[in-house]
Every structure is written in structure tokens, then in C-alpha cells.
C-alpha atoms as a PDB file:
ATOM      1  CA  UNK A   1     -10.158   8.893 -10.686  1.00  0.00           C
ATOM      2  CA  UNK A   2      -8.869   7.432 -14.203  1.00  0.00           C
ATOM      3  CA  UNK A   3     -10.778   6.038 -16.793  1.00  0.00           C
ATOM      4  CA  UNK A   4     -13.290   3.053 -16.330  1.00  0.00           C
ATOM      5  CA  UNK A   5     -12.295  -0.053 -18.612  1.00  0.00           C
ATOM      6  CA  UNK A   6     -15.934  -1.569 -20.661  1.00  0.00           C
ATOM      7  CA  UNK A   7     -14.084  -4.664 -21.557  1.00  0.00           C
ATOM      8  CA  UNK A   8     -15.481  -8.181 -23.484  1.00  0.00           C
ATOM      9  CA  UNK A   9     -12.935 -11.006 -24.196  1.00  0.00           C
ATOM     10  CA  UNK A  10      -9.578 -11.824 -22.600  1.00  0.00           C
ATOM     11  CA  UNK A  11      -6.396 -10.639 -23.853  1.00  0.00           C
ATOM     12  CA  UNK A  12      -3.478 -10.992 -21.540  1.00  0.00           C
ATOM     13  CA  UNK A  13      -0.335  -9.077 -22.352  1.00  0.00           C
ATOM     14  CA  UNK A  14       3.529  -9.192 -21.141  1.00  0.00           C
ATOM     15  CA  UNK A  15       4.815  -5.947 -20.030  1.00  0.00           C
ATOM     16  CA  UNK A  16       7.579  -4.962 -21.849  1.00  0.00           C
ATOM     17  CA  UNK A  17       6.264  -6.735 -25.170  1.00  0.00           C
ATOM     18  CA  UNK A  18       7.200 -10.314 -25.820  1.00  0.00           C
ATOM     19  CA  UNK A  19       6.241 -13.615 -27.915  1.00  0.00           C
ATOM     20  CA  UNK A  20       3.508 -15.742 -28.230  1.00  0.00           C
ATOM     21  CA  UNK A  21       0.672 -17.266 -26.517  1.00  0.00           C
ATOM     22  CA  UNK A  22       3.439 -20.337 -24.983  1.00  0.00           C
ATOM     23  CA  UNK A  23       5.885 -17.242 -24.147  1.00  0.00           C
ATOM     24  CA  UNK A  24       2.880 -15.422 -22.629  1.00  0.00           C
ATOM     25  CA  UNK A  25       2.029 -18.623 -20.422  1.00  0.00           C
ATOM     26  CA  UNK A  26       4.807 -19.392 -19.257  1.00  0.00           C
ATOM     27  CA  UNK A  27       5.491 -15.545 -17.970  1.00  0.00           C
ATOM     28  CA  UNK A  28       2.006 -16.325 -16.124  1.00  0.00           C
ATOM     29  CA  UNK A  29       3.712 -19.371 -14.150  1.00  0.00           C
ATOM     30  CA  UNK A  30       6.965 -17.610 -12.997  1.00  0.00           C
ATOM     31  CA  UNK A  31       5.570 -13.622 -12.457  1.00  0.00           C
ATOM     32  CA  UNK A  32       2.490 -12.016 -11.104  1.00  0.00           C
ATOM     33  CA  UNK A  33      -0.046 -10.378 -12.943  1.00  0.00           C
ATOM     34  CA  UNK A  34      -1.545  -6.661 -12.336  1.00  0.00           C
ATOM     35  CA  UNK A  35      -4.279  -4.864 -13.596  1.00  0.00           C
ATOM     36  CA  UNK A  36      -3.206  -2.391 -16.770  1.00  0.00           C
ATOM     37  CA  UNK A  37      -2.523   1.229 -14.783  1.00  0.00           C
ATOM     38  CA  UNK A  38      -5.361   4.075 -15.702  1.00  0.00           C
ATOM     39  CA  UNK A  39      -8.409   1.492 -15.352  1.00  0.00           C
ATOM     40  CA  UNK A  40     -10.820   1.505 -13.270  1.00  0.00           C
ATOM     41  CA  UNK A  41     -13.265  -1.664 -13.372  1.00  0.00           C
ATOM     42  CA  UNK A  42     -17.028  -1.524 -11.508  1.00  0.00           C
ATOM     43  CA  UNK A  43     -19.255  -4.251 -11.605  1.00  0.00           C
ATOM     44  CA  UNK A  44     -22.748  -4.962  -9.539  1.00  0.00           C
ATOM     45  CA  UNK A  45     -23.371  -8.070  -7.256  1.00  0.00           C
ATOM     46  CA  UNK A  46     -26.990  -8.751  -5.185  1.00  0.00           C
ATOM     47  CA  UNK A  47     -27.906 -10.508  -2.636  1.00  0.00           C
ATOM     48  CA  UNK A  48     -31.052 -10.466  -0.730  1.00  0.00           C
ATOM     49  CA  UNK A  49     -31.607  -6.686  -1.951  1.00  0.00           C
ATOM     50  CA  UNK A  50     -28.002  -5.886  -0.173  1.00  0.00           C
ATOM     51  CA  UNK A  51     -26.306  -4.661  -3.354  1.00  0.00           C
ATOM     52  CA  UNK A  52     -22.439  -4.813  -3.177  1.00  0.00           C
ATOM     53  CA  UNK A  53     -20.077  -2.831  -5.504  1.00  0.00           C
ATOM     54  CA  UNK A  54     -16.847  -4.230  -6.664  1.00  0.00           C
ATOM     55  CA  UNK A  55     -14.042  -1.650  -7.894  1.00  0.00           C
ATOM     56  CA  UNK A  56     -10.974  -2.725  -8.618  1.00  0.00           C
ATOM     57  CA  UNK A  57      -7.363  -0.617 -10.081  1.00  0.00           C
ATOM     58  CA  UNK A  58      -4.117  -1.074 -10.350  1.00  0.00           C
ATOM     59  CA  UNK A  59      -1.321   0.905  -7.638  1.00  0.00           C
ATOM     60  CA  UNK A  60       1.648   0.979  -6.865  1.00  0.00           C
ATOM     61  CA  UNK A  61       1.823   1.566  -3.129  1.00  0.00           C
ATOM     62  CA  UNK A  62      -0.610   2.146  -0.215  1.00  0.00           C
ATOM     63  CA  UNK A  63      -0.936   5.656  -0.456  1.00  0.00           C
ATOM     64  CA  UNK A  64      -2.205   5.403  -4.214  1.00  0.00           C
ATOM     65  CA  UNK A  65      -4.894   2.808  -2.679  1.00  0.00           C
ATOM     66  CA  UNK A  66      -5.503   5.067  -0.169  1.00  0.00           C
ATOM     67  CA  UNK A  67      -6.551   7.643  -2.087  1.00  0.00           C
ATOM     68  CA  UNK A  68      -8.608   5.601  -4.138  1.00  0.00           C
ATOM     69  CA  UNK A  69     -10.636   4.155  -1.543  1.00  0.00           C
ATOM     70  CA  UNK A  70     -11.273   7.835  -0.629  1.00  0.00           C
ATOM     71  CA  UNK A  71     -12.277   8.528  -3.705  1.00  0.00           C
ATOM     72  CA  UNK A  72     -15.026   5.319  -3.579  1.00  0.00           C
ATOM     73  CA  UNK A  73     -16.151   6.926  -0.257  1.00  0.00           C
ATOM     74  CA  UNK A  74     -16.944  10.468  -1.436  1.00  0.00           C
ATOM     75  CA  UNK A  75     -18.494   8.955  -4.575  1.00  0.00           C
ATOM     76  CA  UNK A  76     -21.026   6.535  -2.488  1.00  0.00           C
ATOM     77  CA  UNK A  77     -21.827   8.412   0.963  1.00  0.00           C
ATOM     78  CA  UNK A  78     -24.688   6.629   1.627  1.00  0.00           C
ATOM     79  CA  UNK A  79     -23.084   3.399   1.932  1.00  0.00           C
ATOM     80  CA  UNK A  80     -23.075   1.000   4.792  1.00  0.00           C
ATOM     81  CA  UNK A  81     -19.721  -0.441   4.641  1.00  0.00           C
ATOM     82  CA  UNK A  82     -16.651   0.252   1.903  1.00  0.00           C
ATOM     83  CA  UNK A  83     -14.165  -2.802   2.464  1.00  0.00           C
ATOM     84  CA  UNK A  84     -10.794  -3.603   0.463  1.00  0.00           C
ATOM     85  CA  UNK A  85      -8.407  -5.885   0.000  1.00  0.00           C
ATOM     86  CA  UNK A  86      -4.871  -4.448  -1.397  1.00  0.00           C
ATOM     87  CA  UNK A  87      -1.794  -6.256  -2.698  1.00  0.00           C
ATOM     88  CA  UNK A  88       1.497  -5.134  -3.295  1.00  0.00           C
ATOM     89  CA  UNK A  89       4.662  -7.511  -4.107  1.00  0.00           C
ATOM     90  CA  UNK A  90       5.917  -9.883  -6.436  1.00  0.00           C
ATOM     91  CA  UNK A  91       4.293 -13.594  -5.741  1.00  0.00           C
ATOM     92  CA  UNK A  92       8.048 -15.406  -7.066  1.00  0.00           C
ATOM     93  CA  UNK A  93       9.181 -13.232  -4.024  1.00  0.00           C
ATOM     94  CA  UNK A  94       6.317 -14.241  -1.379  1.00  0.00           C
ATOM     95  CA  UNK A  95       7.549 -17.663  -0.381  1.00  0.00           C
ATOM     96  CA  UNK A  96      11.216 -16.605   0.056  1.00  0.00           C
ATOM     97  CA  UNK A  97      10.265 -13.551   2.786  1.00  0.00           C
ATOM     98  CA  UNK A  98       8.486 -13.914   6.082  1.00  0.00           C
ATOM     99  CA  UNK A  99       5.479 -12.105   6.423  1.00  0.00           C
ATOM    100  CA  UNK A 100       4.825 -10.469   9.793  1.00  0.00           C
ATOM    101  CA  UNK A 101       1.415  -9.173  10.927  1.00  0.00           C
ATOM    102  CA  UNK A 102       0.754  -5.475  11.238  1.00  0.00           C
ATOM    103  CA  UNK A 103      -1.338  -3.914  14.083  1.00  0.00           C
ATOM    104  CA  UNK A 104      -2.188  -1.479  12.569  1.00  0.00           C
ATOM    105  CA  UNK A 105      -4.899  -2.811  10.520  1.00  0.00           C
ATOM    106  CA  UNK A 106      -7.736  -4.208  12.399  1.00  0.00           C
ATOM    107  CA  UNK A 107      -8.069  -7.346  10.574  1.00  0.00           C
ATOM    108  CA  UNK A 108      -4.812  -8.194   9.892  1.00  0.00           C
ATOM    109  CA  UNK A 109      -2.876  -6.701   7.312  1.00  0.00           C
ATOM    110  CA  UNK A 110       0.166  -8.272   6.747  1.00  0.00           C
ATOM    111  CA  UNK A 111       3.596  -6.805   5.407  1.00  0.00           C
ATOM    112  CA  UNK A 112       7.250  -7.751   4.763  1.00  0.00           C
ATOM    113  CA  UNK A 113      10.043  -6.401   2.723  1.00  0.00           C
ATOM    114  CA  UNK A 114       8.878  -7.812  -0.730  1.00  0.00           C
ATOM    115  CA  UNK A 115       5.173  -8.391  -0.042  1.00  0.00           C
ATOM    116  CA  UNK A 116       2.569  -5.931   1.671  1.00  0.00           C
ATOM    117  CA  UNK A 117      -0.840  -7.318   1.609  1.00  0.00           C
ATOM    118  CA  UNK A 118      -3.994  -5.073   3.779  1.00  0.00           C
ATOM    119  CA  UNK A 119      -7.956  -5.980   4.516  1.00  0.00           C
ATOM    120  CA  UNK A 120     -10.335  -4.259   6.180  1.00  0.00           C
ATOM    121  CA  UNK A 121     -14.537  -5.529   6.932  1.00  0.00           C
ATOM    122  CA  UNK A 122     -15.268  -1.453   7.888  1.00  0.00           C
ATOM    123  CA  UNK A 123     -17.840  -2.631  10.823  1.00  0.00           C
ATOM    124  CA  UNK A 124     -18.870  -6.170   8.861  1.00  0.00           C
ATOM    125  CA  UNK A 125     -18.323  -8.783  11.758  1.00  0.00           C
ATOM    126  CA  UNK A 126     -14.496  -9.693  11.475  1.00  0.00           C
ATOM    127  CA  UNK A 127     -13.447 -12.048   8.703  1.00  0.00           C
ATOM    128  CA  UNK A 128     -16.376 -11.769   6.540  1.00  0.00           C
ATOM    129  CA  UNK A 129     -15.297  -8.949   4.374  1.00  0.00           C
ATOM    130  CA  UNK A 130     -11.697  -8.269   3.587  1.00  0.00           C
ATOM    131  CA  UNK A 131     -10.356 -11.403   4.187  1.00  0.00           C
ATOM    132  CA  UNK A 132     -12.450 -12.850   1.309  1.00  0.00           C
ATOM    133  CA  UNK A 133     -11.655  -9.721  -1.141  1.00  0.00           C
ATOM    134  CA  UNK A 134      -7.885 -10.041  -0.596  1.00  0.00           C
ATOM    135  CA  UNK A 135      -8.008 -13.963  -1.196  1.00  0.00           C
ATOM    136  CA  UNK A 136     -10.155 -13.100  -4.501  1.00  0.00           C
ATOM    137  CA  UNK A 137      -7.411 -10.933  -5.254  1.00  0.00           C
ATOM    138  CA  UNK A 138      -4.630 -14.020  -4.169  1.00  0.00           C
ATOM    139  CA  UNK A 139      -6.935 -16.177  -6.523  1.00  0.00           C
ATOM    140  CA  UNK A 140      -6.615 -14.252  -9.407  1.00  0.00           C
ATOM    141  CA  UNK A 141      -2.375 -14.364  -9.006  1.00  0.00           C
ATOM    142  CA  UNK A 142      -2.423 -10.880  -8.809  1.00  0.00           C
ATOM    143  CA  UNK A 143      -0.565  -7.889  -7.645  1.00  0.00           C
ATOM    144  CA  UNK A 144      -0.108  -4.099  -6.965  1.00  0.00           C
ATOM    145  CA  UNK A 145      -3.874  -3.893  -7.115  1.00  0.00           C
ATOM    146  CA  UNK A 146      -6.565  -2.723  -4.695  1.00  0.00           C
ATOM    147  CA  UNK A 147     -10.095  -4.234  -4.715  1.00  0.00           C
ATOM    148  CA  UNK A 148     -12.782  -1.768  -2.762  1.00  0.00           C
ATOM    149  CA  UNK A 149     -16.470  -3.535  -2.546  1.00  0.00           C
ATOM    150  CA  UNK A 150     -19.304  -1.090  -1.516  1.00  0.00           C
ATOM    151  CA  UNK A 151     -21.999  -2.349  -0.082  1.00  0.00           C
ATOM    152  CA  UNK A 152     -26.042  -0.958   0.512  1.00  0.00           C
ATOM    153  CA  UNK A 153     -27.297  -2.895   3.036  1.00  0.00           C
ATOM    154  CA  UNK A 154     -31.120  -4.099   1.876  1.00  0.00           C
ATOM    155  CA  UNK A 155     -32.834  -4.825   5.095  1.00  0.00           C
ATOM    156  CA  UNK A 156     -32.249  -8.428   5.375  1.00  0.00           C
ATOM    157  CA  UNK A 157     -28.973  -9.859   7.426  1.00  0.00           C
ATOM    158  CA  UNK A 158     -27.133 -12.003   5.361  1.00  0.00           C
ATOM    159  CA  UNK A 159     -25.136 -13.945   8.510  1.00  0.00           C
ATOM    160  CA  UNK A 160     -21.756 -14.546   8.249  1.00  0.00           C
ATOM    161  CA  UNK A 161     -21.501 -17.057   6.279  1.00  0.00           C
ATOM    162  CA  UNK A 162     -23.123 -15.208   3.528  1.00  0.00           C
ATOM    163  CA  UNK A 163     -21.182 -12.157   4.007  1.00  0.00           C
ATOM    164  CA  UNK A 164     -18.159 -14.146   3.363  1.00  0.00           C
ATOM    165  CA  UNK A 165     -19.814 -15.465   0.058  1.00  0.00           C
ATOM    166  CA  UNK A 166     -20.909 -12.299  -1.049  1.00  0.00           C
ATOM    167  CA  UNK A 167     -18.217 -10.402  -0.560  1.00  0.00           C
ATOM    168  CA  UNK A 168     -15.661 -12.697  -2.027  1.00  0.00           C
ATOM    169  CA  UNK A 169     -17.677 -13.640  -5.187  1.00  0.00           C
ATOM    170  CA  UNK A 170     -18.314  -9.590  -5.687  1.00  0.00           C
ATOM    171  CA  UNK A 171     -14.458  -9.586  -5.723  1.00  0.00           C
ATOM    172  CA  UNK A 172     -14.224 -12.083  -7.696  1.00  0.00           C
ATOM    173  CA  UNK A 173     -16.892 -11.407 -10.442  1.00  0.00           C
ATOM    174  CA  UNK A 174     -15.018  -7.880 -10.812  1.00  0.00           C
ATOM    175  CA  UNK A 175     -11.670  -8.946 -10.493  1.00  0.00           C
ATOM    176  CA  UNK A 176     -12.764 -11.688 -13.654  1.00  0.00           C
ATOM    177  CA  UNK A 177     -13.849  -9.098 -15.907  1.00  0.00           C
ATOM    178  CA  UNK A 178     -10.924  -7.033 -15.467  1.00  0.00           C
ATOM    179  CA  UNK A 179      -8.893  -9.959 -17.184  1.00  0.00           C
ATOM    180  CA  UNK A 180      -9.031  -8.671 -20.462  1.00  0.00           C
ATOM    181  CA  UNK A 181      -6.588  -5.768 -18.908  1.00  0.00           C
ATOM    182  CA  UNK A 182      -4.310  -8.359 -17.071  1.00  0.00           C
ATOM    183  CA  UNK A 183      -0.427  -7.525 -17.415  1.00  0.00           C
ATOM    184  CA  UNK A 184       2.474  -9.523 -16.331  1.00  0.00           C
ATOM    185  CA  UNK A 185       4.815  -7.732 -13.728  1.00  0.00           C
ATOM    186  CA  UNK A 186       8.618  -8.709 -14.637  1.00  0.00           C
ATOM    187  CA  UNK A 187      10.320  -7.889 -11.638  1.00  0.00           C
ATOM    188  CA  UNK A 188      13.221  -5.723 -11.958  1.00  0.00           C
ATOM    189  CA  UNK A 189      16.397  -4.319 -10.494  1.00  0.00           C
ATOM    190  CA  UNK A 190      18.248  -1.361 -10.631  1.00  0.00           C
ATOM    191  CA  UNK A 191      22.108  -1.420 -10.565  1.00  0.00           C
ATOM    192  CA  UNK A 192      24.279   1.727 -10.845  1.00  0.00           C
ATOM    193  CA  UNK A 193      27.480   0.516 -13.268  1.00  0.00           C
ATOM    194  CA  UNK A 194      30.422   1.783 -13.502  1.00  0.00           C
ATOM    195  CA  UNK A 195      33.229   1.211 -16.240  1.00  0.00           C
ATOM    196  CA  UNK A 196      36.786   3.343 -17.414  1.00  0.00           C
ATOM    197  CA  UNK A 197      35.369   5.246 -20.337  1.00  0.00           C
ATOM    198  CA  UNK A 198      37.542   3.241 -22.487  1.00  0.00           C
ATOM    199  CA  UNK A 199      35.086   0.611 -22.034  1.00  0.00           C
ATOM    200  CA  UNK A 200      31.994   2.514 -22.639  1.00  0.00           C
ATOM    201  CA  UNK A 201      31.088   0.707 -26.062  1.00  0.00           C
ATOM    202  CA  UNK A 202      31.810  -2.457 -23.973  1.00  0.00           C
ATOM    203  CA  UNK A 203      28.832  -1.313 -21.989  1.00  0.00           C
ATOM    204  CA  UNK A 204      26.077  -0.844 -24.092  1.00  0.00           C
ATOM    205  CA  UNK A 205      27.247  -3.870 -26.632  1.00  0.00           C
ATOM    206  CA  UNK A 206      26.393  -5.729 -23.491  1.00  0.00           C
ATOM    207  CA  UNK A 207      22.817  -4.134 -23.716  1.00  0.00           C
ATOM    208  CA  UNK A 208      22.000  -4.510 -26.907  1.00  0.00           C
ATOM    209  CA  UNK A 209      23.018  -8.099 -26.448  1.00  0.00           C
ATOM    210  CA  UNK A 210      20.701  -8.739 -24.027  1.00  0.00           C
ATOM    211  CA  UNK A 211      17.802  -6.867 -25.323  1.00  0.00           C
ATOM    212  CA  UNK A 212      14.852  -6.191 -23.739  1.00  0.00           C
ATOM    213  CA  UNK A 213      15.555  -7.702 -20.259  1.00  0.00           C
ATOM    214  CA  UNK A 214      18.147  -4.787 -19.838  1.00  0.00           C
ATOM    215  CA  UNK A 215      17.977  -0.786 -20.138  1.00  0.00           C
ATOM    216  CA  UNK A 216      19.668   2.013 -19.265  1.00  0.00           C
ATOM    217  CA  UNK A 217      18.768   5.663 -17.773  1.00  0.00           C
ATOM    218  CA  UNK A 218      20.681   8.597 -16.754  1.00  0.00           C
ATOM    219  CA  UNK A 219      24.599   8.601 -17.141  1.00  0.00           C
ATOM    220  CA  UNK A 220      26.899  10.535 -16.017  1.00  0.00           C
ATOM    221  CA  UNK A 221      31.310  11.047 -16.229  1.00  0.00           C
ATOM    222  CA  UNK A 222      33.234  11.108 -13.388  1.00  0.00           C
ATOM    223  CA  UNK A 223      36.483  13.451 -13.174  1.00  0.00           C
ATOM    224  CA  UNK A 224      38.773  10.428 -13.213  1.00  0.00           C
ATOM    225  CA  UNK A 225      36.818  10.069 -16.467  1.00  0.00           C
ATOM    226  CA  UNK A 226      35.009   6.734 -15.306  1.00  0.00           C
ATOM    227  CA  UNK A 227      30.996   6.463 -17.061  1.00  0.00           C
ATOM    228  CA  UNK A 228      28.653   5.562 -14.445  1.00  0.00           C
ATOM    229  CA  UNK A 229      24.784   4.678 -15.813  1.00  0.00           C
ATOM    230  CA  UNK A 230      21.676   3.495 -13.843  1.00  0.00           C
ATOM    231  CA  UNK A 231      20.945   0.081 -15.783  1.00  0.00           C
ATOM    232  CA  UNK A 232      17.122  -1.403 -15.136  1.00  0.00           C
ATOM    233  CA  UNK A 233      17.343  -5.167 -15.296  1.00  0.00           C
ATOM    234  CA  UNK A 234      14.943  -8.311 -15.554  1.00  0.00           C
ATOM    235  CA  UNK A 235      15.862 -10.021 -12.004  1.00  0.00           C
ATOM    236  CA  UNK A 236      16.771 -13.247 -13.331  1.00  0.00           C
ATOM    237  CA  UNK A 237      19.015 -11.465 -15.873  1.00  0.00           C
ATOM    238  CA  UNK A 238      21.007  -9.972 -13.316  1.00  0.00           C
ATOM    239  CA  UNK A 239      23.642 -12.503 -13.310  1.00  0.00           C
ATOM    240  CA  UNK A 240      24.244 -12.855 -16.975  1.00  0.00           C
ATOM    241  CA  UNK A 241      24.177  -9.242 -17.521  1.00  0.00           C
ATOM    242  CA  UNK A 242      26.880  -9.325 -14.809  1.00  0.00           C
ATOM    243  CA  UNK A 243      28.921 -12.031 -16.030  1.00  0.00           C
ATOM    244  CA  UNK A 244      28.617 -10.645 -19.613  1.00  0.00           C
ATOM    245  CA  UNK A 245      29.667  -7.264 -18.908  1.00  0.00           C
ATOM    246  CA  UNK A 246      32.994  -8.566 -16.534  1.00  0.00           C
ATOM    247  CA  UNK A 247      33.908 -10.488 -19.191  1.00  0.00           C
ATOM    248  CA  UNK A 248      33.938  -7.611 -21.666  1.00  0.00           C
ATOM    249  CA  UNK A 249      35.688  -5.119 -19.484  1.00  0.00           C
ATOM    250  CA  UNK A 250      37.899  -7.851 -18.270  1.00  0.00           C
ATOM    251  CA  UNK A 251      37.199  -7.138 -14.356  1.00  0.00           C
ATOM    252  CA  UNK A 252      37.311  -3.503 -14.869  1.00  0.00           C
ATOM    253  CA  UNK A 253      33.237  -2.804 -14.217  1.00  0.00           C
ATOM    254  CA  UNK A 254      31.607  -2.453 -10.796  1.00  0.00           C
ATOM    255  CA  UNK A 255      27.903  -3.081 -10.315  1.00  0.00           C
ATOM    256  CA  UNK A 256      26.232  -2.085  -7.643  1.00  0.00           C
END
């Protein structure tokens, strides 16, 4: 299942590397933040002898959640409910896409193009469970994570009300001490360019100028002798990468 993360003070870091602590805060403000990949975090929450689990990981679609809520199942059978909230999407690109309901989940998941968000209360009365997991997981900014709560029922109804309390502060309190492991998620884009090999060293001055924010992959020559290479770039970059590499091949690049 990957390893479990024992973790004690908070050290956020920028994916990719980066600056300081004002460099580091201000990625907080314009990306989302995710959970480091290969930890798994487990913390304990009682109430009224009802002890609730809180697991929470980071992944990268809804199969790998899947799986890992199947893997919380086999590893507590005797458990009364296992509920989730999961998360997948970049928050800069939430407010610019509609997000449509899906059926398919019994208490609403909800999914568009750029965001995918899912709940479920397994059997707790509706809106008690994974409605207050997957706002925990809202609260905390982040993404591409799943949050699975177990629960062992302890002989004394908690009511609604306190369902919804104990499931979102078990969220929570898990959620918290996985901070320490808290990345930022730079959203990127692939483009496939194109340039006359005559500009090749155009290509990669542009970059090297750029640093970072830009990278290429695989490459390959076309008979006409054109160089074609899959470039991953930083999504704000993607117009001054543009720009910059037009300029240097004088019109003569396409970017796709």
C-alpha cells in the first residue's frame, strides 16, 4: 500500500524545487497543494466509543483511489462504514469550468473537465459523512488526494449532527498532520514543437532560458529533416515560451 509517513513539524515544499519561504507562499496562493506521492498518513479520532480512522494519500486519478479504498477495506473487515472524499484538479482551474453532478455516486460526486471531486457516507444517513471529508479536504486547498475514514461503531448513535462533526474533524485532524508532506502542484502543459533543424539550437537556447518552468522529452527527425520534441511547460509560461521561441526561429516553429 506504500509507506506510512510518522511526521512532526511542517515543511512545505514546491515541486520542481524553487526559492524561499515568500517564493514558497506565494506558490500556495496561485496553485494547489497535494500530499507527497508514496505516503500514507493514519491517525485515530473517538467519539462516544465510535472510533473513526482517517487515511489519507496522494493519487492521481480515480482508479488509484479506488484501489486504495480497497485496500482500507480488506485491511479493516470488521468495520461499520469506510467513507471518502477524493479530489482531483487544479483549484486556479475550478472557478473557470462548470462542474456538473454525476449520478453515479450516491451522494453527489461531482466532475468536469479540469476538476473531479467524489463522496460517499457507505450507509451513514446522507450528508453526514463524505460531504464533510471532501470539504476537509477543500479546507486544506488540496488536490489529487483521497481521504478514506473508517469507522467502528461503539454502541451509542451519535445523530447527525455529530456524524457530520466527527467525520469532518477525523478528516481534518489527519489531513493536518499530513502537512509536513504538503507539495505544491504547478500545473503543466504539454506541447509537441516543431522547428527546421536549422533552428534546433534556437530551440533549446529557448529552454535553457526559461529554466525550470520548461523541459523537454522525447524527440524525434522528420524526413523533410524538421526536429519535433514533446516540451512540458509551467501553464502560465506557455505564452512566453511561445513568444520566445517565434521570435528566435523568426515564425518558422509550430506549437501544438
Amino acid at each position: 500500500m506504500g509507506r506510512y509517513c510518522m511526521v512532526q513539524r511542517f515543511s512545505t515544499t514546491a515541486v520542481g524545487g524553487g526559492g524561499g519561504d515568500d517564493d514558497l507562499q506565494q506558490q500556495q496562493q496561485q496553485h494547489s497543494l497535494t500530499i507527497t506521492p508514496g505516503c500514507i498518513h493514519e491517525s485515530e479520532y473517538e467519539v462516544k466509543k465510535s472510533k473513526f480512522i482517517g487515511y489519507a494519500k496522494h493519487v492521481q486519478s480515480w482508479d488509484d483511489a479506488l484501489s486504495f479504498l480497497n485496500d482500507i477495506k480488506a485491511q479493516h473487515p470488521k468495520a461499520r462504514h469506510w467513507c471518502y472524499g477524493f479530489r482531483t484538479g487544479g483549484l486556479l482551474l475550478q472557478q473557470q469550468s462548470g462542474v456538473e453532478k454525476d449520478d453515479s455516486e450516491r451522494d453527489g460526486g461531482r466532475q468536469s473537465a479540469l476538476l473531479s471531486e467524489r463522496c460517499s457516507d457507505d450507509g451513514e444517513p446522507t450528508g453526514t459523512a463524505g460531504a464533510p471529508i471532501l470539504g476537509a479536504i477543500q479546507g486544506q486547498g488540496l488536490t489529487n488526494v483521497i481521504c478514506v475514514v473508517v469507522r467502528y461503531f461503539g454502541g451509542i448513535k451519535l445523530g447527525a449532527g455529530g456524524l457530520i462533526r466527527a467525520y469532518g474533524a477525523s478528516a481534518r485532524q489527519v489531513l493536518r498532520e499530513a502537512e509536513p508532506n504538503y507539495q505544491v502542484v504547478i500545473p503543466t502543459t504539454q506541447l509537441s514543437v516543431t522547428v527546421p533543424a536549422s533552428h534546433v539550437g534556437d530551440l533549446y537556447k529557448v529552454l535553457s532560458s526559461l529554466g525550470s518552468d520548461v523541459s523537454g522529452d522525447e524527440s524525434t527527425y522528420g524526413v523533410d529533416g524538421s526536429f519535433t520534441l514533446t516540451v512540458q511547460c509551467v501553464s502560465d509560461k506557455v505564452d512566453a515560451f511561445t513568444s520566445a521561441l517565434l521570435d528566435a526561429t523568426r515564425g518558422q516553429a509550430s506549437i501544438l
